[in-house]
PDB file of N, CA and C in Angstrom:
ATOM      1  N   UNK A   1     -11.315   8.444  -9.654  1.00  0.00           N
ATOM      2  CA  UNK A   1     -10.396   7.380  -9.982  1.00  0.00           C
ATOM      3  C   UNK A   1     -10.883   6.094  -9.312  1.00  0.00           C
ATOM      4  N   UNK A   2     -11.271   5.316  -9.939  1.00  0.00           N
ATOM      5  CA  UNK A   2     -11.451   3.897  -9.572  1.00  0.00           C
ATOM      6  C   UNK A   2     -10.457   3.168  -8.256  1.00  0.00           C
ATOM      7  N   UNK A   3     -10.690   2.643  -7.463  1.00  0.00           N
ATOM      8  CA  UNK A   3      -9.937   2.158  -6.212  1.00  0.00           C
ATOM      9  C   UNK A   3      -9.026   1.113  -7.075  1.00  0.00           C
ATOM     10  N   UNK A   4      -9.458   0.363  -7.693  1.00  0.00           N
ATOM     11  CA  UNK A   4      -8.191  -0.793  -8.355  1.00  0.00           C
ATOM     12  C   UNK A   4      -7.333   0.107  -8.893  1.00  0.00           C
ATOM     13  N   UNK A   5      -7.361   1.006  -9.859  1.00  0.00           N
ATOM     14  CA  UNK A   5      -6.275   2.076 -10.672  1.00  0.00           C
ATOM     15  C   UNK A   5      -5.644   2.584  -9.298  1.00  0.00           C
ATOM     16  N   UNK A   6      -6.071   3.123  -7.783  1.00  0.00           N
ATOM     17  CA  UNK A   6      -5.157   3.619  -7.060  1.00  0.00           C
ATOM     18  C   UNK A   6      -4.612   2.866  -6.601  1.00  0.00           C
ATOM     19  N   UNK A   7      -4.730   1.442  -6.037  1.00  0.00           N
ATOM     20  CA  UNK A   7      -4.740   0.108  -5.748  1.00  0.00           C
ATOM     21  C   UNK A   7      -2.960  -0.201  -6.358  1.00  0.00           C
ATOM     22  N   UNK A   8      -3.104  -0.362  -7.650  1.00  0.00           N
ATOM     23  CA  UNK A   8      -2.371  -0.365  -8.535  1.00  0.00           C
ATOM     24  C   UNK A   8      -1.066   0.156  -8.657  1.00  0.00           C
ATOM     25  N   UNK A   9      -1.625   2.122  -8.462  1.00  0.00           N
ATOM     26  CA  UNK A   9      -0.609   2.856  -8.578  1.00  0.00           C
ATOM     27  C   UNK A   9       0.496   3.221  -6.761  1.00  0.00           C
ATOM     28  N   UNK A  10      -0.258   2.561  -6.035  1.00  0.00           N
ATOM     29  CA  UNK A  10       0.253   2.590  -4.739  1.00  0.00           C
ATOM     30  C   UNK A  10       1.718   1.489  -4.708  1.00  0.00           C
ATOM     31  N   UNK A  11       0.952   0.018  -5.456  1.00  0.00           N
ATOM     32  CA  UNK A  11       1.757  -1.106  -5.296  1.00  0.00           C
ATOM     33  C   UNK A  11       3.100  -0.507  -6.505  1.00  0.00           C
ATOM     34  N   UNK A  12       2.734   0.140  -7.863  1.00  0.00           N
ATOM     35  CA  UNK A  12       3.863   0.548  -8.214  1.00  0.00           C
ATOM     36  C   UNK A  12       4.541   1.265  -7.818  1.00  0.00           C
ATOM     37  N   UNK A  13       3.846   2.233  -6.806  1.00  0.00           N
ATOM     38  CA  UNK A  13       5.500   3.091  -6.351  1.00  0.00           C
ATOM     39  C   UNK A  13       6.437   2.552  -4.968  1.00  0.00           C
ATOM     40  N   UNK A  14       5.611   1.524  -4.733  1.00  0.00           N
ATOM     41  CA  UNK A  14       6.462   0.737  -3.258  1.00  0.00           C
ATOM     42  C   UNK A  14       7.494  -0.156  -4.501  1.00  0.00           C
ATOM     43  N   UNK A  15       6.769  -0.431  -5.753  1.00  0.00           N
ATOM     44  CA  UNK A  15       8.333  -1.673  -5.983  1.00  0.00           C
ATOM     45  C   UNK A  15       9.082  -0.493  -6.576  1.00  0.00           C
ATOM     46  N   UNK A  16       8.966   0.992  -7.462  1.00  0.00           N
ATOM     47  CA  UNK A  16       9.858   1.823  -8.095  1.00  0.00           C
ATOM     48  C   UNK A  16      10.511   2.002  -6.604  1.00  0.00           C
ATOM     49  N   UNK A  17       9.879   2.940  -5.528  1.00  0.00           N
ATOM     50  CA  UNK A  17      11.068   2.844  -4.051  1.00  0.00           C
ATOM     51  C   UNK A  17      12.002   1.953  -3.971  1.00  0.00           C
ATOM     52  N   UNK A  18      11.644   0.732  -3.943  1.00  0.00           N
ATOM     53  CA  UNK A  18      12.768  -0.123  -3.671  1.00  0.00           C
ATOM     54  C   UNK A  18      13.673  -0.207  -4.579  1.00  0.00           C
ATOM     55  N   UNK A  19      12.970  -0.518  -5.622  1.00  0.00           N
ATOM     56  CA  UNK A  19      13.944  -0.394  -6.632  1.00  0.00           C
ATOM     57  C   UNK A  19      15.050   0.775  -6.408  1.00  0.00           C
ATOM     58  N   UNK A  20      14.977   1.912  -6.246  1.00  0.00           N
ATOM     59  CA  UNK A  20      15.238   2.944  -6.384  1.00  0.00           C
ATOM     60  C   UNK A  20      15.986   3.008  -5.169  1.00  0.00           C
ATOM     61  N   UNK A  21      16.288   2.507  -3.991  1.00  0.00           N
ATOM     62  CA  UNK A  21      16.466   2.140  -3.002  1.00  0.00           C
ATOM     63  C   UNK A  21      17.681   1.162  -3.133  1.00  0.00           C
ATOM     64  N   UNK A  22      17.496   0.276  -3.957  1.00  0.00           N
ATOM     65  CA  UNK A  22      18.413  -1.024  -3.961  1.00  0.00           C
ATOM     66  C   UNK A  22      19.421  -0.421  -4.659  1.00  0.00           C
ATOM     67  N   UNK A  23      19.537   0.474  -5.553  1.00  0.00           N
ATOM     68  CA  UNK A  23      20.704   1.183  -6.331  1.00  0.00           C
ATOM     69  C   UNK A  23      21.369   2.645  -5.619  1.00  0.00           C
ATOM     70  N   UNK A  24      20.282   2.900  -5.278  1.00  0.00           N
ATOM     71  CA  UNK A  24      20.939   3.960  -4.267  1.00  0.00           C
ATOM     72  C   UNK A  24      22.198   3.880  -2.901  1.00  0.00           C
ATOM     73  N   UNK A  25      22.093   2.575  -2.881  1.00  0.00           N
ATOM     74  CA  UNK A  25      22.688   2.308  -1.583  1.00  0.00           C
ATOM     75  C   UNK A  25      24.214   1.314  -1.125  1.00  0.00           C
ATOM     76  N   UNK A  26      24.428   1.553  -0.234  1.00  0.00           N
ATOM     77  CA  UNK A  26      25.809   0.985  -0.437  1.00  0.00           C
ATOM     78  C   UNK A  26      25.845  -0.298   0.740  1.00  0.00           C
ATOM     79  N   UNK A  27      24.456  -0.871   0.668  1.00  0.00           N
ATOM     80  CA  UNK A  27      24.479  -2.270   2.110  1.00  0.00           C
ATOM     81  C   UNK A  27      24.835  -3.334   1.313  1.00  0.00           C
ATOM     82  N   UNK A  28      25.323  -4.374   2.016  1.00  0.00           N
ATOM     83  CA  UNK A  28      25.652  -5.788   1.607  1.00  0.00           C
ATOM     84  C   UNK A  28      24.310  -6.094   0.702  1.00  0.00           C
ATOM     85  N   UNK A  29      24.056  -7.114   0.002  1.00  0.00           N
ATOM     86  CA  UNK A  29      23.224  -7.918  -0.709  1.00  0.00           C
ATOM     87  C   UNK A  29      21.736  -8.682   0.400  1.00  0.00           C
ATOM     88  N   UNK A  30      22.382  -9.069   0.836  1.00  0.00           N
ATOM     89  CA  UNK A  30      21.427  -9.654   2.246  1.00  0.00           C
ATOM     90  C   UNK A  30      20.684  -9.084   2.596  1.00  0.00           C
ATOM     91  N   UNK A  31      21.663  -7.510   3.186  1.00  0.00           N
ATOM     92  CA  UNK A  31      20.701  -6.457   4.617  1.00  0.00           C
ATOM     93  C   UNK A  31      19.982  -6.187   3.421  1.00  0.00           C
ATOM     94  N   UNK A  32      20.142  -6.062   2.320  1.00  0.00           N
ATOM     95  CA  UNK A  32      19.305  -5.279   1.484  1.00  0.00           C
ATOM     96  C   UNK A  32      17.905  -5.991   0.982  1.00  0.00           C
ATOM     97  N   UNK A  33      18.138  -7.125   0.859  1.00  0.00           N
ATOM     98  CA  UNK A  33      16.974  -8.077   0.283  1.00  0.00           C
ATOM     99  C   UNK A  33      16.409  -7.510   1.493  1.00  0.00           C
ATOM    100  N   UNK A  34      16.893  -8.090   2.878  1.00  0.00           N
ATOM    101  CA  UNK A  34      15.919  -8.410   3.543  1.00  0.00           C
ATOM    102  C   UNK A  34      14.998  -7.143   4.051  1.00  0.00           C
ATOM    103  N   UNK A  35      15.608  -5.471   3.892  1.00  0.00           N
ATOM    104  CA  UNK A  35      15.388  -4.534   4.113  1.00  0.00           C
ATOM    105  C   UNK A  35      13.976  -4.012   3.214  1.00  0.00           C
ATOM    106  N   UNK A  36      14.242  -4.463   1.743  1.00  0.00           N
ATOM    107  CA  UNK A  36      13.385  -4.256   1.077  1.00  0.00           C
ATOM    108  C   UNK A  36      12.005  -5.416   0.742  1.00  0.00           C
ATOM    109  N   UNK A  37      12.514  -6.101   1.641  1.00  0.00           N
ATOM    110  CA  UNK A  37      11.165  -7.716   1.929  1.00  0.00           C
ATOM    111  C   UNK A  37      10.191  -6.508   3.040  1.00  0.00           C
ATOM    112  N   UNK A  38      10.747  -6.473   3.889  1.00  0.00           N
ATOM    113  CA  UNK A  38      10.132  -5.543   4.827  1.00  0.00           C
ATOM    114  C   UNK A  38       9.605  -4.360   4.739  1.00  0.00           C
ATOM    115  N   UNK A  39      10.059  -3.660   3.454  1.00  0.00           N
ATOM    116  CA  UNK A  39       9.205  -2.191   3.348  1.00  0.00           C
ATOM    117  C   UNK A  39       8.268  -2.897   2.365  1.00  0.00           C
ATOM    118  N   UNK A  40       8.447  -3.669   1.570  1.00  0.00           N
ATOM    119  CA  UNK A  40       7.371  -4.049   0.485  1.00  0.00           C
ATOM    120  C   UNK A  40       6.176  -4.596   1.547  1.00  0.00           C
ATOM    121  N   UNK A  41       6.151  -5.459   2.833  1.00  0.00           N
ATOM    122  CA  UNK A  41       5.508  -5.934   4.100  1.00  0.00           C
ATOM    123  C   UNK A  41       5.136  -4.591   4.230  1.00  0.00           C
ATOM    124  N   UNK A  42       5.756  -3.513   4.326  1.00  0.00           N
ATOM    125  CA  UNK A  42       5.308  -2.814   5.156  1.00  0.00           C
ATOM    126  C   UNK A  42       4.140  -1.960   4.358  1.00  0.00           C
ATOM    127  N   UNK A  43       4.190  -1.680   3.132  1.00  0.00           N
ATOM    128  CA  UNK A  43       3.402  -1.181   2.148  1.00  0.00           C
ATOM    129  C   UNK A  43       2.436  -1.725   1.989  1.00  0.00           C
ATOM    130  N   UNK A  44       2.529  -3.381   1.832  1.00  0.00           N
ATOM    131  CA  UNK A  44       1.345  -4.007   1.183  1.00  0.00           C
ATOM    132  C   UNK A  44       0.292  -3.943   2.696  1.00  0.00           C
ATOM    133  N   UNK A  45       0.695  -3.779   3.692  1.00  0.00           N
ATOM    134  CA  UNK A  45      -0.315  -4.105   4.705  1.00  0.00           C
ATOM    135  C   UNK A  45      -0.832  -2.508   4.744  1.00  0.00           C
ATOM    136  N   UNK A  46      -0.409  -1.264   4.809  1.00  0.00           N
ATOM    137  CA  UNK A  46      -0.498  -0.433   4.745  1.00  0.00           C
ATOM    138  C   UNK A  46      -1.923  -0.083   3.747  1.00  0.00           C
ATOM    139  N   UNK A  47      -1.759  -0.854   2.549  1.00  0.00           N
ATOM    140  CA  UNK A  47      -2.452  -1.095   1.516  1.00  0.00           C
ATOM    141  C   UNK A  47      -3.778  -1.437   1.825  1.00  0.00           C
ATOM    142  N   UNK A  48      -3.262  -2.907   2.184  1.00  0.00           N
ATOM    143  CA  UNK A  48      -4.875  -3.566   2.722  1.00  0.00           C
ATOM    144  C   UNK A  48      -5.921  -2.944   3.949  1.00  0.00           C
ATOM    145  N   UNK A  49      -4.762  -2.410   4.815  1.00  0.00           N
ATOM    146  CA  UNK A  49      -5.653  -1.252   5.615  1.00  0.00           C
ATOM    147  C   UNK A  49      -6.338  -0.417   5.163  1.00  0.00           C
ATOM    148  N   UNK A  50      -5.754   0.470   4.328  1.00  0.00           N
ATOM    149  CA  UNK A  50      -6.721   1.321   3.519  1.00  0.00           C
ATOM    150  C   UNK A  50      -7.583   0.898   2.572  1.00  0.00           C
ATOM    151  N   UNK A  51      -7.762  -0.194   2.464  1.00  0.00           N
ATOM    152  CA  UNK A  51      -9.039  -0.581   1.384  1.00  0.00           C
ATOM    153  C   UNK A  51      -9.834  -1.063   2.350  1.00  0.00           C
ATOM    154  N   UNK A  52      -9.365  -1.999   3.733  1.00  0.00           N
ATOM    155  CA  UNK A  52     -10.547  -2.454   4.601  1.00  0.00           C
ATOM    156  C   UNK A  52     -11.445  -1.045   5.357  1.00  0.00           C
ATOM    157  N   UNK A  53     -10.863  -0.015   5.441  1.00  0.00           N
ATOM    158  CA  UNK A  53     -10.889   1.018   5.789  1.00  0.00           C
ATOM    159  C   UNK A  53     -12.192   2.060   5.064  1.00  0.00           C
ATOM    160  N   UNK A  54     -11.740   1.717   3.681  1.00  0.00           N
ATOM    161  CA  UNK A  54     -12.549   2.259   2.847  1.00  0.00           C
ATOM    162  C   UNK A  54     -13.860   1.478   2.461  1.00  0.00           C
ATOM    163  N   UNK A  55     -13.977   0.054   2.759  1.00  0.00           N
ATOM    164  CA  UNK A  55     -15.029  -1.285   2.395  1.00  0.00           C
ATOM    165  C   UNK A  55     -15.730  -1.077   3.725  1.00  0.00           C
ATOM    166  N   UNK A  56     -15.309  -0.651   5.121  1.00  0.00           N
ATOM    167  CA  UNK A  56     -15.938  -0.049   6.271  1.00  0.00           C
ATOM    168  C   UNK A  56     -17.141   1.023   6.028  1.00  0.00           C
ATOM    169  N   UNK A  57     -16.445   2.257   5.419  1.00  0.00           N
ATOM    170  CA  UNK A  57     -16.542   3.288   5.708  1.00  0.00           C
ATOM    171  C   UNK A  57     -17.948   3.307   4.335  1.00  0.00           C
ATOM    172  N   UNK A  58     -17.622   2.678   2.845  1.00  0.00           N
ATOM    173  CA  UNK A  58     -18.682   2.114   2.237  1.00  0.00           C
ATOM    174  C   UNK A  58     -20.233   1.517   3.101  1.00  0.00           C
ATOM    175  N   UNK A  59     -19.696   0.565   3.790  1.00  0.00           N
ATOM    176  CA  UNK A  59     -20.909  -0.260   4.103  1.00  0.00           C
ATOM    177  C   UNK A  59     -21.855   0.565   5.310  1.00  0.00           C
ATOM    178  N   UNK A  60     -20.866   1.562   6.005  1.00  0.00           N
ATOM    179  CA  UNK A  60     -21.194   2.109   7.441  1.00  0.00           C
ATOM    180  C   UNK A  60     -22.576   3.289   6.153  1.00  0.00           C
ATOM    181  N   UNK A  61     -21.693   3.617   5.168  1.00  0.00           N
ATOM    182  CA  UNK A  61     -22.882   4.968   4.732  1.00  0.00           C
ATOM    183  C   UNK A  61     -24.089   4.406   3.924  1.00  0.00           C
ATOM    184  N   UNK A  62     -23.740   3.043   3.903  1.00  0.00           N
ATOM    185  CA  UNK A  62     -25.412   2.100   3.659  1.00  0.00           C
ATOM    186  C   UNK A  62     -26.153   2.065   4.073  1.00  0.00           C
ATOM    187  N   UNK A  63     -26.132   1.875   5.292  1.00  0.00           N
ATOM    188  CA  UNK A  63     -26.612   1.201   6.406  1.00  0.00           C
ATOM    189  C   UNK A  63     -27.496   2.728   7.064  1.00  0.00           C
ATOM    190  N   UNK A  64     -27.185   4.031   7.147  1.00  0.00           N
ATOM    191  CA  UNK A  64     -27.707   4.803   8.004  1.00  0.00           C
ATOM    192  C   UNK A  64     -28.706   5.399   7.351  1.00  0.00           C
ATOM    193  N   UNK A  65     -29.517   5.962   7.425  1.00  0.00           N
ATOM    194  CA  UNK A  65     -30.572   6.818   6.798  1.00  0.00           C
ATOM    195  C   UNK A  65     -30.929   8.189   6.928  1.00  0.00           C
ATOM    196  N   UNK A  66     -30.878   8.511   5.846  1.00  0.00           N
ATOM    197  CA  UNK A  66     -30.624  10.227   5.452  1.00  0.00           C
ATOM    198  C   UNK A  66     -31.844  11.220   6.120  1.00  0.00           C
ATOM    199  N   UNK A  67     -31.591  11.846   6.714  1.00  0.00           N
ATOM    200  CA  UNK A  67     -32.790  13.406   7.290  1.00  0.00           C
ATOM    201  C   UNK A  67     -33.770  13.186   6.510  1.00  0.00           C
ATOM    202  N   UNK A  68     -35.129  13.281   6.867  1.00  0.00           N
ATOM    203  CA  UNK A  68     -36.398  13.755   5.481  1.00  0.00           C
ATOM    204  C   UNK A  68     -36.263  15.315   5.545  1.00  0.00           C
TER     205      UNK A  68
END
């Protein structure tokens, strides 16, 4: 699977959660925005970790050279 297609399917299930989240629940309007500002924060960085993670871990198996 291509990293943009998982990329993709990561960022859709943080907005279906919330979504899914915002109806589920019985908080004021406010706590809730601001609850779900913060898990979407908390996902998208989550996100970018794992791709810098993976653009690391790419360049590190460039760089070394294989047994003869």
């Amino acid at each position: 699977m291509e990293s943009g297609k998982v990329v993709g399917a990561l960022l859709t299930g943080v907005a279906v959660g919330a979504v899914l989240g915002a109806l589920l629940t019985s908080e004021k309007g406010k706590d809730l925005i601001k609850k779900i500002v913060e898990l979407e924060s908390d996902g998208f960085n989550t996100i970018k970790d794992l791709i810098s993670d993976f653009k690391g871990n790419i360049s590190d198996s460039g760089t070394s050279n294989p047994p003869l």
